[in-house]
Protein backbone atom coordinates (compact mmCIF):
# COMPACT_ATOMS: atom_id res chain seq x y z
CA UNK A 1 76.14 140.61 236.19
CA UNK A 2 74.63 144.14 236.32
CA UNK A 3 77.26 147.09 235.70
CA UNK A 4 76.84 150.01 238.07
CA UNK A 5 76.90 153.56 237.63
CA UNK A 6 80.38 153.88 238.82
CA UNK A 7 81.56 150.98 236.37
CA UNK A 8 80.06 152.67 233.63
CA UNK A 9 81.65 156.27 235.46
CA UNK A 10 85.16 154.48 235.11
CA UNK A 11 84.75 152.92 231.82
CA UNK A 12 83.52 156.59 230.12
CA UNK A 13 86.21 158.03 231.94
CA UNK A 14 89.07 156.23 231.39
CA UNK A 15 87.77 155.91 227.63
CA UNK A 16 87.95 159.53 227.39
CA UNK A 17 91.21 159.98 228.77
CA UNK A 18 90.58 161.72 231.60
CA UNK A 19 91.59 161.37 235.15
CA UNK A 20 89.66 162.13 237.96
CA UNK A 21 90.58 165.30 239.24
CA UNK A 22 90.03 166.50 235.35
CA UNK A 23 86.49 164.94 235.78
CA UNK A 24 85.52 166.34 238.89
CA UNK A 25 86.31 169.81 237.76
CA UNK A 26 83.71 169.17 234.52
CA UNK A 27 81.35 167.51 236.79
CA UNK A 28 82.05 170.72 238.90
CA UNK A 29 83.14 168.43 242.06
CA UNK A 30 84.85 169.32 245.26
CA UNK A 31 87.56 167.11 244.63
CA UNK A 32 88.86 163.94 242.60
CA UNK A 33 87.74 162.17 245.63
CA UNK A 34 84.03 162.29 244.79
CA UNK A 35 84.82 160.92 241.88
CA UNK A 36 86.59 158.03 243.14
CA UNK A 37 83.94 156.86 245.76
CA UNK A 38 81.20 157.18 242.93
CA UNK A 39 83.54 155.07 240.78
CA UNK A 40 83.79 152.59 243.83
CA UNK A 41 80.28 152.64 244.94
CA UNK A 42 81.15 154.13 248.61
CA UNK A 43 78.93 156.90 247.65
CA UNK A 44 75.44 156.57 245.43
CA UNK A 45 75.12 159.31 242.75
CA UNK A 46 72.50 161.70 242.90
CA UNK A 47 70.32 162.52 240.12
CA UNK A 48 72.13 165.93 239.31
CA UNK A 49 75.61 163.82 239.60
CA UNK A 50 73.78 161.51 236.95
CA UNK A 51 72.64 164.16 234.78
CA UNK A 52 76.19 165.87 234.65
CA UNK A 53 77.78 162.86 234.06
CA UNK A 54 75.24 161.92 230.99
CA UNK A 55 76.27 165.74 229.78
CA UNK A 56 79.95 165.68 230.02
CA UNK A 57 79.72 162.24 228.05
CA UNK A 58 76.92 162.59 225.64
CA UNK A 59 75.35 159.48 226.91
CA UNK A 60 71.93 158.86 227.89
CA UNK A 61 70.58 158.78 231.12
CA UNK A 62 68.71 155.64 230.48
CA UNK A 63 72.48 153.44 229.90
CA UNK A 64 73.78 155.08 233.54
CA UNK A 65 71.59 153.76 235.61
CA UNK A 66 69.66 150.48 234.27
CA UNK A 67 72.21 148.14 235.69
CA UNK A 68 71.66 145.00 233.16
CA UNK A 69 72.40 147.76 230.10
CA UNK A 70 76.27 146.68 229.20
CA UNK A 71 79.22 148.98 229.88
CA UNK A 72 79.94 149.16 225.70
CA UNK A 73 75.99 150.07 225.12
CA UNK A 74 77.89 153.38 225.58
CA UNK A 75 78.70 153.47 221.96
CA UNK A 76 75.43 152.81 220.47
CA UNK A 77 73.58 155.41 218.99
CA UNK A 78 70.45 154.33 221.16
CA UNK A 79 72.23 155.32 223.87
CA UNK A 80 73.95 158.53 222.88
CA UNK A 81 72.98 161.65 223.10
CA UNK A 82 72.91 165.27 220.97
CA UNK A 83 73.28 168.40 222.41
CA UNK A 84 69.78 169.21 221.96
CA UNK A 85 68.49 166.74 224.19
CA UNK A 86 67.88 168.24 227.14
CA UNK A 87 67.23 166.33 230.15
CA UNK A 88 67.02 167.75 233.63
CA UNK A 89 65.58 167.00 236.82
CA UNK A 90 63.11 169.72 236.86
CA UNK A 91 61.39 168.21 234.14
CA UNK A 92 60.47 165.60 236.26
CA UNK A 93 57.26 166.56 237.66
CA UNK A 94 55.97 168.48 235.39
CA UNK A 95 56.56 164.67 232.99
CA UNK A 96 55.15 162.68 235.93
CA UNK A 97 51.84 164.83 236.29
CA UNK A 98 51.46 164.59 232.46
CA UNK A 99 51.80 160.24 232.17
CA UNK A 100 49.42 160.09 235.43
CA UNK A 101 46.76 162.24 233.68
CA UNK A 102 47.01 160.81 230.72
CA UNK A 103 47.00 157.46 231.92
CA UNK A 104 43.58 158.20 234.15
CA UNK A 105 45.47 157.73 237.75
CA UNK A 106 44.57 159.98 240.90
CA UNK A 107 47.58 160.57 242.98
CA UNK A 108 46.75 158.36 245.53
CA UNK A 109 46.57 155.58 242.48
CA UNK A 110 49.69 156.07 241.47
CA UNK A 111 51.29 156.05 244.92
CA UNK A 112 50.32 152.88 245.68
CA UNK A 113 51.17 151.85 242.43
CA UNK A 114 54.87 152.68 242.87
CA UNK A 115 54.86 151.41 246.55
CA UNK A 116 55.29 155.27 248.16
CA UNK A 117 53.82 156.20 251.22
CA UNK A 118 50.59 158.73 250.19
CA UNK A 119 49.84 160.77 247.48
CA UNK A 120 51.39 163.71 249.12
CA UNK A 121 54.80 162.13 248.17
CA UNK A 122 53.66 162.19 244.55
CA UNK A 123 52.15 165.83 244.76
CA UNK A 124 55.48 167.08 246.13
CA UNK A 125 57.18 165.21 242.77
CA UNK A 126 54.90 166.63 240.42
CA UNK A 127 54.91 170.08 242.20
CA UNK A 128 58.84 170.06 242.12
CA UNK A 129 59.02 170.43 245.21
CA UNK A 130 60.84 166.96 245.84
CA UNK A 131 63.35 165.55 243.78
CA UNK A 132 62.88 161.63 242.95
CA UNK A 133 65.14 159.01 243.66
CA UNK A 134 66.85 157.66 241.32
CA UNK A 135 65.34 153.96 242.09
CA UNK A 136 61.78 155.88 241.83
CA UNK A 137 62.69 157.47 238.07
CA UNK A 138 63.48 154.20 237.34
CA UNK A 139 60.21 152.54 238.80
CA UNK A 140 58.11 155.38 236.94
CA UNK A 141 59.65 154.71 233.40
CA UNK A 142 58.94 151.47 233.83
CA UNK A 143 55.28 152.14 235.15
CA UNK A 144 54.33 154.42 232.19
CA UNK A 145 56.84 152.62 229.35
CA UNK A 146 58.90 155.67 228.78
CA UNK A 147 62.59 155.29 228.88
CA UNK A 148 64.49 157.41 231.36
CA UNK A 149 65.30 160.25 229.45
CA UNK A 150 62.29 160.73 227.76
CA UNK A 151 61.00 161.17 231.64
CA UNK A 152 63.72 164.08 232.70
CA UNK A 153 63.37 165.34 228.94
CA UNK A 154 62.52 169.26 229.08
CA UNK A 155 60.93 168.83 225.54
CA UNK A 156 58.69 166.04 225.85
């Protein structure tokens, strides 16, 4: 069985003592609410939601969202993180541009590659001008061997 995001949410939270208005507020949520439909699965997190989360609970990105990672991989050091490791969406692109060069692609390669619909959709990622799902961060880790983090890492 694969543990989702919001098991993982509930499981750090609950861990940490927190409730979920007290979360919302650090994940700087409209209400407790939120919180409880991400913890339920009513809503999907997006990748900002993800990246706060991984913040507020010095955890990687990488154990949030692969699903067959297990809710205690939490507490090993693989999957924790420092302070210093920044990880952001931004980086994205700029990440994404850098594996497909180095790895010889064109655009259009890659597209097809990842089952998107042109290379504009890939030119818009790397540009920054779209953010990437989080099942297509996931599909491009996997693509180029990276994990997660090191993908939405601001130093790499």
């Amino acid at each position: 069985m694969g543990w989702s995001f919001g098991q993982k949410l509930r499981y750090l939270r609950t861990g940490s003592q927190l409730t979920q208005a007290e979360l919302a507020q650090r994940l700087q949520l409209a209400s407790h609410a939120h919180v409880s439909n991400l913890e339920t699965r009513r809503f999907t997190p997006s990748l900002d939601v993800i990246l706060a989360v991984a913040d507020v609970f010095a955890v990687r990105v990488e154990y949030l969202i692969r699903e067959e990672l297990p809710l205690q991989a939490a507490a090993e050091p693989v999957y924790q993180r420092t302070v210093s490791e920044a990880v952001e969406a931004s980086a994205f692109g700029p990440n994404l541009s850098r594996l497909r060069g180095q790895a010889g692609l064109t655009q259009a390669q890659l597209a097809e590659q990842l089952g998107l619909a042109s290379h504009a959709h890939v030119s818009f990622l790397e540009s920054g001008q779209k953010q990437p799902s989080v099942d297509l961060v996931l599909r491009v880790a996997d693509r180029f061997a990276v994990t997660v983090d090191q993908l939405l890492s601001a130093s790499a």
